[in-house]
Protein backbone atom coordinates (compact mmCIF):
# COMPACT_ATOMS: atom_id res chain seq x y z
CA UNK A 1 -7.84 -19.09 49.03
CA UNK A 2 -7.66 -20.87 45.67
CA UNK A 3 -9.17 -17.78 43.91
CA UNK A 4 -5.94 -16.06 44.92
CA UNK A 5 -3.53 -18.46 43.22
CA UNK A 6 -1.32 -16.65 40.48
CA UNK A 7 -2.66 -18.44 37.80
CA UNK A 8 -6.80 -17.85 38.43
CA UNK A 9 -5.72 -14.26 39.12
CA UNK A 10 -3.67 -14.08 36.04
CA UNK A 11 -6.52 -15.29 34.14
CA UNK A 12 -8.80 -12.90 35.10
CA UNK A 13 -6.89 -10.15 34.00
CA UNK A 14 -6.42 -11.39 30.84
CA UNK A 15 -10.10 -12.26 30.53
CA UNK A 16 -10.77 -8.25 32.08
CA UNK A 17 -8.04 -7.59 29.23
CA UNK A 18 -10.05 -8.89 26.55
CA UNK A 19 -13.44 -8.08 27.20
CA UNK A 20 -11.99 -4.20 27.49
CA UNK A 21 -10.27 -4.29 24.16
CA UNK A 22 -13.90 -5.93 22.40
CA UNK A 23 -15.88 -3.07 23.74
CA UNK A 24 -13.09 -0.51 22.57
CA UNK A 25 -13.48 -2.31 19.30
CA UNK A 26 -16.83 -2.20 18.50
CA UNK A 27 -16.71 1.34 20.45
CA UNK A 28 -14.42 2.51 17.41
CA UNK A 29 -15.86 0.42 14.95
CA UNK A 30 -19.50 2.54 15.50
CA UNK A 31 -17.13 6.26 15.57
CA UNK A 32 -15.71 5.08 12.26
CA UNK A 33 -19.27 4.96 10.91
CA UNK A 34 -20.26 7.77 11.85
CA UNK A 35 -17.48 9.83 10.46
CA UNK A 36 -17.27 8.35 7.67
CA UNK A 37 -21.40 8.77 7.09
CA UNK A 38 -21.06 12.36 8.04
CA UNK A 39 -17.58 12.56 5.78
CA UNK A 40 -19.87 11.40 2.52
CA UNK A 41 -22.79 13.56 3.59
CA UNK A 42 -20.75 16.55 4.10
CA UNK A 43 -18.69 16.02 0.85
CA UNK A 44 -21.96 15.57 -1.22
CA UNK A 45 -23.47 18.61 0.01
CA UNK A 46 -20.35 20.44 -1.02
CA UNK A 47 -20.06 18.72 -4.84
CA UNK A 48 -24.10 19.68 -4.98
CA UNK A 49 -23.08 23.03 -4.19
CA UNK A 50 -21.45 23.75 -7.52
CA UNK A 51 -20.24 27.04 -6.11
CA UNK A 52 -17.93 25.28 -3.23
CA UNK A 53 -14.29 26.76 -3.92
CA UNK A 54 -12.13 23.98 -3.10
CA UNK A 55 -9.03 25.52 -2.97
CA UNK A 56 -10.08 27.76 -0.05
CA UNK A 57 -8.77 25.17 2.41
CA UNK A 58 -12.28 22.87 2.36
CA UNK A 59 -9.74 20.46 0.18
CA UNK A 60 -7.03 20.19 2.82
CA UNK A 61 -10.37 19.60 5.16
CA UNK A 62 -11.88 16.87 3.46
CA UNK A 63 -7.99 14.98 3.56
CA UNK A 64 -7.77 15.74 7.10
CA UNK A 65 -11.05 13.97 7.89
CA UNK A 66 -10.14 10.95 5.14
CA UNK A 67 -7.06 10.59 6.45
CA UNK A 68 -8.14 10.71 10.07
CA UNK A 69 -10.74 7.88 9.58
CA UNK A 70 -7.83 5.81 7.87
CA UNK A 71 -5.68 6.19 10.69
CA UNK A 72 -9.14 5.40 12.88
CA UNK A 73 -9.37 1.81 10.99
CA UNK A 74 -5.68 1.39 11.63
CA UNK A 75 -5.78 1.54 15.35
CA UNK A 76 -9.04 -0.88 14.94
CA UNK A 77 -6.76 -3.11 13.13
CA UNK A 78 -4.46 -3.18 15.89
CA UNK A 79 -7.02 -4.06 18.91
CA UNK A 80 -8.30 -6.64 16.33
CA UNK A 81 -4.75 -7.96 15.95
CA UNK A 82 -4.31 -7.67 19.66
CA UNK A 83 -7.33 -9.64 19.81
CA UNK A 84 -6.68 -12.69 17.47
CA UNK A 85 -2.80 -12.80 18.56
CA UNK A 86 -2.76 -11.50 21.85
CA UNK A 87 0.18 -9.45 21.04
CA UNK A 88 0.39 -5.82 20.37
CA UNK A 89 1.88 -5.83 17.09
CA UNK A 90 4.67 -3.00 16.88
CA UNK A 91 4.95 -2.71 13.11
CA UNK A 92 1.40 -1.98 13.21
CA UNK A 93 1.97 0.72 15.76
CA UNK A 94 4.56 1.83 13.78
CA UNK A 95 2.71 1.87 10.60
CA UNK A 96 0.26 4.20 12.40
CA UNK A 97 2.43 6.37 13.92
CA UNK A 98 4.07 6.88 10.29
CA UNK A 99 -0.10 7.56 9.00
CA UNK A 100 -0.50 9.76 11.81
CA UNK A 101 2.42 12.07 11.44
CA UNK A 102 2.27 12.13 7.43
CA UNK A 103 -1.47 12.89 7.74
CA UNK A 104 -0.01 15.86 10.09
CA UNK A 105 2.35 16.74 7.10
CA UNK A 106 -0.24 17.02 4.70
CA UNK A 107 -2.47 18.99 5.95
CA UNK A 108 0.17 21.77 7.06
CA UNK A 109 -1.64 25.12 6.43
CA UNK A 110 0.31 26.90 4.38
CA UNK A 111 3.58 29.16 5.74
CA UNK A 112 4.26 26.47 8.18
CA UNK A 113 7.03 25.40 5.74
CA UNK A 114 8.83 28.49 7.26
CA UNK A 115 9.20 27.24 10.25
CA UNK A 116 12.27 25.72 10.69
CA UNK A 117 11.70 23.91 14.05
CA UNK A 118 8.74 22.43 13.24
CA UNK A 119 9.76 20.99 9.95
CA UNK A 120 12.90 19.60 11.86
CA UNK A 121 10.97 18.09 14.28
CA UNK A 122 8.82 16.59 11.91
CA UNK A 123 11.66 15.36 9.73
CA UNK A 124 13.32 13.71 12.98
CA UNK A 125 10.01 12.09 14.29
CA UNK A 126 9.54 10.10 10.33
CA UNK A 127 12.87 9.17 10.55
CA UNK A 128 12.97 7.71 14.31
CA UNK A 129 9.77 5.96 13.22
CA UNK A 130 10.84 4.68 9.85
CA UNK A 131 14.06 3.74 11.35
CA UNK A 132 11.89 1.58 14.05
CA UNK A 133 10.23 -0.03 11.49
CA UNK A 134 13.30 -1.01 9.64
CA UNK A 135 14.53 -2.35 12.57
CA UNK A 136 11.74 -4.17 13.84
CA UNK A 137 11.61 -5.63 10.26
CA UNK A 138 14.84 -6.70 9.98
CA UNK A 139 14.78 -8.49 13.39
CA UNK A 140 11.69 -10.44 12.10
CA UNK A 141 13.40 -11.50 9.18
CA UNK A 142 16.68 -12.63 10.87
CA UNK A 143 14.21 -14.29 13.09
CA UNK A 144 12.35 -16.11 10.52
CA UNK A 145 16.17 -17.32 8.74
CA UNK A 146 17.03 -18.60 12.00
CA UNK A 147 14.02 -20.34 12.52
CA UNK A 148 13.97 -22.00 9.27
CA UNK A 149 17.44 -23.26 9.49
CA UNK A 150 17.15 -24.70 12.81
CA UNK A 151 13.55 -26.26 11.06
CA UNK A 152 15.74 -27.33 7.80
CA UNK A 153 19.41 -28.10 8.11
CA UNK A 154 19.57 -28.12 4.67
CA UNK A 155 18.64 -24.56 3.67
């Protein structure tokens, strides 16, 4: 029953683990080129096409799929970090998040602004995350002066 023991079977998860997050990798890796072939092919059909009228919401379109793809390499980042570290990496998450919710901000169609619940909730959600963030910075950095004083009794 030795393939039962805790550590074999604890192993094999985290080899199952890995070998997920690769193919979820190089999954989002190949979406990321594609959008972003079909994001220069679409905006190059559009700059040919000198009668395109940006201002009739294709702008706000194009930033919408830009932004999109950036917050598409971001979450490749984190498997990759995952990966290499074999940690998720919060500020990362965080730093995402933040992406994901400004990229929601920006592309607002216009009268949204009048809604008062939705700007409120918006405004609460950057400021949980950002807050987060601070936090999770700050405990890195009391971390790392704690760690080099213990290292350095001089410092």
């Amino acid at each position: 029953m030795d393939f039962l023991s805790d550590k074999r079977f604890l192993g094999s998860i985290h080899s199952y683990e890995r070998q997920l997050a690769k193919i979820l990798a190089l999954l989002l890796a190949v979406v990321i080129g594609f959008a972003t072939v079909e994001l220069v092919l679409q905006s190059g059909v559009k700059i040919v096409q000198w009668q395109t009228d940006w201002f009739d919401g294709s702008l706000i379109k194009l930033l919408d799929r830009l932004l999109l793809i950036f917050i598409a390499l971001e979450v490749l980042q984190n498997v990759t970090a995952y990966l290499r570290d074999q940690v998720v990496q919060i500020e990362l998450v965080l730093l995402t998040a933040l992406t994901a919710v400004a990229r929601k901000v920006i592309v607002l169609p216009p009268g949204t602004e009048n809604k008062a619940p939705l700007m409120g909730s918006f405004g609460l959600i950057v400021v949980g995350l950002a807050a987060a963030y601070w936090l999770i910075r700050q405990a890195g950095q009391s971390g790392n002066r704690a760690h080099d004083t213990s290292t350095n009794p001089s410092a």
